[in-house]
Protein backbone atom coordinates (compact mmCIF):
# COMPACT_ATOMS: atom_id res chain seq x y z
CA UNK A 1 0.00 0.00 0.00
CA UNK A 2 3.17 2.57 0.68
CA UNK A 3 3.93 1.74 -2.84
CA UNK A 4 0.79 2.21 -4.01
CA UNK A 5 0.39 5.48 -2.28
CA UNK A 6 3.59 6.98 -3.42
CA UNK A 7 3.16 5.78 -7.25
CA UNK A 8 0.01 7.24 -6.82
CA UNK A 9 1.67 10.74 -5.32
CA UNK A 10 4.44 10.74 -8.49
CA UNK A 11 1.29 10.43 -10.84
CA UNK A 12 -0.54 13.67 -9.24
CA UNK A 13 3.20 15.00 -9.38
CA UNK A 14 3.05 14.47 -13.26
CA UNK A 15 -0.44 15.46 -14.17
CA UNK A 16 0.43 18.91 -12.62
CA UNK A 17 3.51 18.94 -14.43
CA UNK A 18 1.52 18.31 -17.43
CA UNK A 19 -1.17 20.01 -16.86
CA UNK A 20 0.88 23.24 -16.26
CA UNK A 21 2.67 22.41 -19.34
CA UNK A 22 -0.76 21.94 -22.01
CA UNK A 23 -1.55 25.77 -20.38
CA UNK A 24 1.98 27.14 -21.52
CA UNK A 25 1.80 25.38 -24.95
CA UNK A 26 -1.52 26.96 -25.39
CA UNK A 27 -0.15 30.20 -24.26
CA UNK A 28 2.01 30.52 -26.82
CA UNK A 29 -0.31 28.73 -29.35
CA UNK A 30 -2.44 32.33 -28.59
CA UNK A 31 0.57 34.01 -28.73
CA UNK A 32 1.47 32.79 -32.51
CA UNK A 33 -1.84 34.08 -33.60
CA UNK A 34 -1.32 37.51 -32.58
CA UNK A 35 2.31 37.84 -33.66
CA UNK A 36 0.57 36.56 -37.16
CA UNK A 37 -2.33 39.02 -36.76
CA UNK A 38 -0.09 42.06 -36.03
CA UNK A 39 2.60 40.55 -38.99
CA UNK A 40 5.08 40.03 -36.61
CA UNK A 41 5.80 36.49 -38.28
CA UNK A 42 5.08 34.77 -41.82
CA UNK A 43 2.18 32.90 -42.81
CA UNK A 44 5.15 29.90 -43.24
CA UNK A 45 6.35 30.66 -39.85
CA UNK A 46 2.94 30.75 -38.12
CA UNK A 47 1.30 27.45 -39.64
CA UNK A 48 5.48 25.50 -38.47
CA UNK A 49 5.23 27.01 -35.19
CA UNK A 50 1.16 26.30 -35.20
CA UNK A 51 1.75 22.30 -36.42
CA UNK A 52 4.16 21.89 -33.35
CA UNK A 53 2.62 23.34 -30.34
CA UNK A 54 -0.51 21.35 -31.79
CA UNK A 55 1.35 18.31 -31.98
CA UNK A 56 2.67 19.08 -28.25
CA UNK A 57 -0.73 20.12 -26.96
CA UNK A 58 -2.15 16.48 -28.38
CA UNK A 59 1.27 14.71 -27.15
CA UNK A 60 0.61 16.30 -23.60
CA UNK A 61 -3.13 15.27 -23.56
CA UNK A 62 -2.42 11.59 -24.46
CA UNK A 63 -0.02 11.87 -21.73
CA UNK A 64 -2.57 13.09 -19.27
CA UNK A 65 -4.97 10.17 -20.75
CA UNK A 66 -2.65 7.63 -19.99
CA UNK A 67 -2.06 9.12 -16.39
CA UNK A 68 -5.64 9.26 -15.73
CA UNK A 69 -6.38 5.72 -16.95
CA UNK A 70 -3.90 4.35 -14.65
CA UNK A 71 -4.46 6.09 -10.94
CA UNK A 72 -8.09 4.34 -11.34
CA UNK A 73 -8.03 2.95 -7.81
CA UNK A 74 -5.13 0.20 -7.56
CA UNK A 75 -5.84 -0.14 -4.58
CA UNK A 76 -9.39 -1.98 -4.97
CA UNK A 77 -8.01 -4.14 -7.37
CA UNK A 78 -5.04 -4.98 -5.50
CA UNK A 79 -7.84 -6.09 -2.52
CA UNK A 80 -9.84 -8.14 -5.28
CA UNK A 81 -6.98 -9.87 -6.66
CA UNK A 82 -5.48 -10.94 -2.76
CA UNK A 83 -8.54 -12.27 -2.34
CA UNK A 84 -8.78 -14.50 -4.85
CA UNK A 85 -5.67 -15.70 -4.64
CA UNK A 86 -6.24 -15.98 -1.08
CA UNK A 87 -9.18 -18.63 -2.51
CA UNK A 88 -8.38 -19.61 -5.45
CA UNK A 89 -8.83 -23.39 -4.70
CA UNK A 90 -12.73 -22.16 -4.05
CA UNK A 91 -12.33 -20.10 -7.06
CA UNK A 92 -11.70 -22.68 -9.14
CA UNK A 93 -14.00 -25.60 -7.66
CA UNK A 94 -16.75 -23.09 -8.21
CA UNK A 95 -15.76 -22.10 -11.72
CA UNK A 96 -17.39 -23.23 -15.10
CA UNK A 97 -14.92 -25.10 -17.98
CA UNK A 98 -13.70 -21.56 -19.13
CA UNK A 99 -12.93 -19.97 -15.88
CA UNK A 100 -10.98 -23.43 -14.75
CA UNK A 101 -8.76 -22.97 -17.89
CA UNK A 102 -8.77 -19.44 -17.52
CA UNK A 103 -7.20 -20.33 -13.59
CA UNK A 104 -4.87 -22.49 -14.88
CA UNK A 105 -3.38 -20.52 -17.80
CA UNK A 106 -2.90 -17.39 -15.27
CA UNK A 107 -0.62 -20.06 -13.14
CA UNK A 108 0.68 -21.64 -15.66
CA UNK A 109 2.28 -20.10 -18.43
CA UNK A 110 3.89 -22.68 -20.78
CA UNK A 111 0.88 -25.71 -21.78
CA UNK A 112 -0.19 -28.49 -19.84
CA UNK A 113 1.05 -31.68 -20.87
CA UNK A 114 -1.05 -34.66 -20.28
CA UNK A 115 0.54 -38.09 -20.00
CA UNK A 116 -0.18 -41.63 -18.73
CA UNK A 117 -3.12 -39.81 -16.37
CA UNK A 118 -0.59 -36.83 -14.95
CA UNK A 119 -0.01 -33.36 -15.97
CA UNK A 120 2.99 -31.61 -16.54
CA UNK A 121 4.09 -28.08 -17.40
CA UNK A 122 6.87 -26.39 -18.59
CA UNK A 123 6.91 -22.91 -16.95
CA UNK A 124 4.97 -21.90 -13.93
CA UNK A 125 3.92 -17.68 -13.78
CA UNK A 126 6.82 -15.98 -12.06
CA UNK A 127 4.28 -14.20 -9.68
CA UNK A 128 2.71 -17.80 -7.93
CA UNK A 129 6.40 -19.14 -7.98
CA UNK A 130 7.18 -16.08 -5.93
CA UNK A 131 4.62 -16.50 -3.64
CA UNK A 132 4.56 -20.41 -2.90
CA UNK A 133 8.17 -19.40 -2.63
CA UNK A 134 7.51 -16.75 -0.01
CA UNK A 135 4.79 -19.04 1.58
CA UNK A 136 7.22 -21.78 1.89
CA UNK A 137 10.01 -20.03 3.69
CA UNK A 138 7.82 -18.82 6.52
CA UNK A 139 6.58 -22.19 7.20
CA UNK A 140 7.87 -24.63 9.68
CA UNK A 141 8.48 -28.27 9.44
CA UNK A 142 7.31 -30.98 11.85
CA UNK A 143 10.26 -29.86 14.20
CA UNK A 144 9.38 -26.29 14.07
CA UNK A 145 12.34 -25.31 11.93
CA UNK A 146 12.23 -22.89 8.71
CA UNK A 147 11.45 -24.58 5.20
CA UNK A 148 14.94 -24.40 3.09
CA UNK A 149 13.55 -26.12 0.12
CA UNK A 150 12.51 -23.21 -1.80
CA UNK A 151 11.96 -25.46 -5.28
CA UNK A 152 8.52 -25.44 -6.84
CA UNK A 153 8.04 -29.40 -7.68
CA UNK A 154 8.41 -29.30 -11.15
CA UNK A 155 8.17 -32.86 -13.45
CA UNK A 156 9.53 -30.63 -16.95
CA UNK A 157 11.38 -32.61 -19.48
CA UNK A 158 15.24 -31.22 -19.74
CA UNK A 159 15.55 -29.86 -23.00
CA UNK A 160 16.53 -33.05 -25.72
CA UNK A 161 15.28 -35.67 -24.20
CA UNK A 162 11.51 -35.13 -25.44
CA UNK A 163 10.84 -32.23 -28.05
CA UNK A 164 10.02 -29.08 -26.23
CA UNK A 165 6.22 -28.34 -26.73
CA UNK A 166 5.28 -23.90 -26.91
């Protein structure tokens, strides 16, 4: 959430920035036009220096788009998405065909290989490794040690024994 909260600082930091920036393009933009109307510059001049600071002022709104789109509150979905990975077991008990292989795909990344009635994979998303990782280290064994097997149980074929499958 400090993360959050700060990202979410820089982006108000940068949409003033910008903001006070699409008000000094315009400025001159105005500007321009009266140097034009009182023939203080060419016609050539005017429609070079009007073609930029239109280009800028459209640059500097996508820019402000993009911002916008982005600080939509983070910090809702981060909520949603702990909790369901928090249950994803129910998740995915109480999911239809689609959302089960739309589970699995977000877990694993490579395909699923099915042979003689078990499943393997070839890559596992770097997020869940990270976090059955994490999960494993703060658990203790039946002596009430730490965990030092970090390893995800993996059953991938090394590379040229069996043809790698994408």
């Amino acid at each position: 959430m400090d993360t959050i909260n700060e990202s979410s600082m820089n982006r108000t930091s940068k949409l003033q920035t910008i903001t006070s920036e699409i008000q000094k393009t315009q400025r001159r933009l105005e500007s321009i036009q009266e140097k034009y109307i009182d023939n203080e510059i060419t016609k050539e001049e005017y429609q070079e220096l009007k073609i930029n600071y239109t280009n800028k002022l459209q640059n500097l709104s996508f820019q402000k788009d993009e911002i916008r789109s982005v600080s939509k509150d983070i910090s809702v979905q981060l909520s949603f998405c702990m909790g369901l990975l928090e249950n994803i077991a129910g998740f995915y008990e109480k999911a239809d065909m689609e959302g089960k292989q739309r589970i699995l795909g977000s877990i694993f990344t490579g395909n699923l290989i099915y042979e003689q009635k078990k499943v393997r994979t070839t890559k596992v998303n770097e997020v869940v490794s990270l976090l059955i990782s994490t999960n494993r280290a703060f658990r203790k064994n039946n002596n009430g040690q730490s965990a030092n097997n970090l390893r995800l149980p993996t059953r991938v074929t090394p590379t040229g024994l069996k043809p790698v499958t994408f």
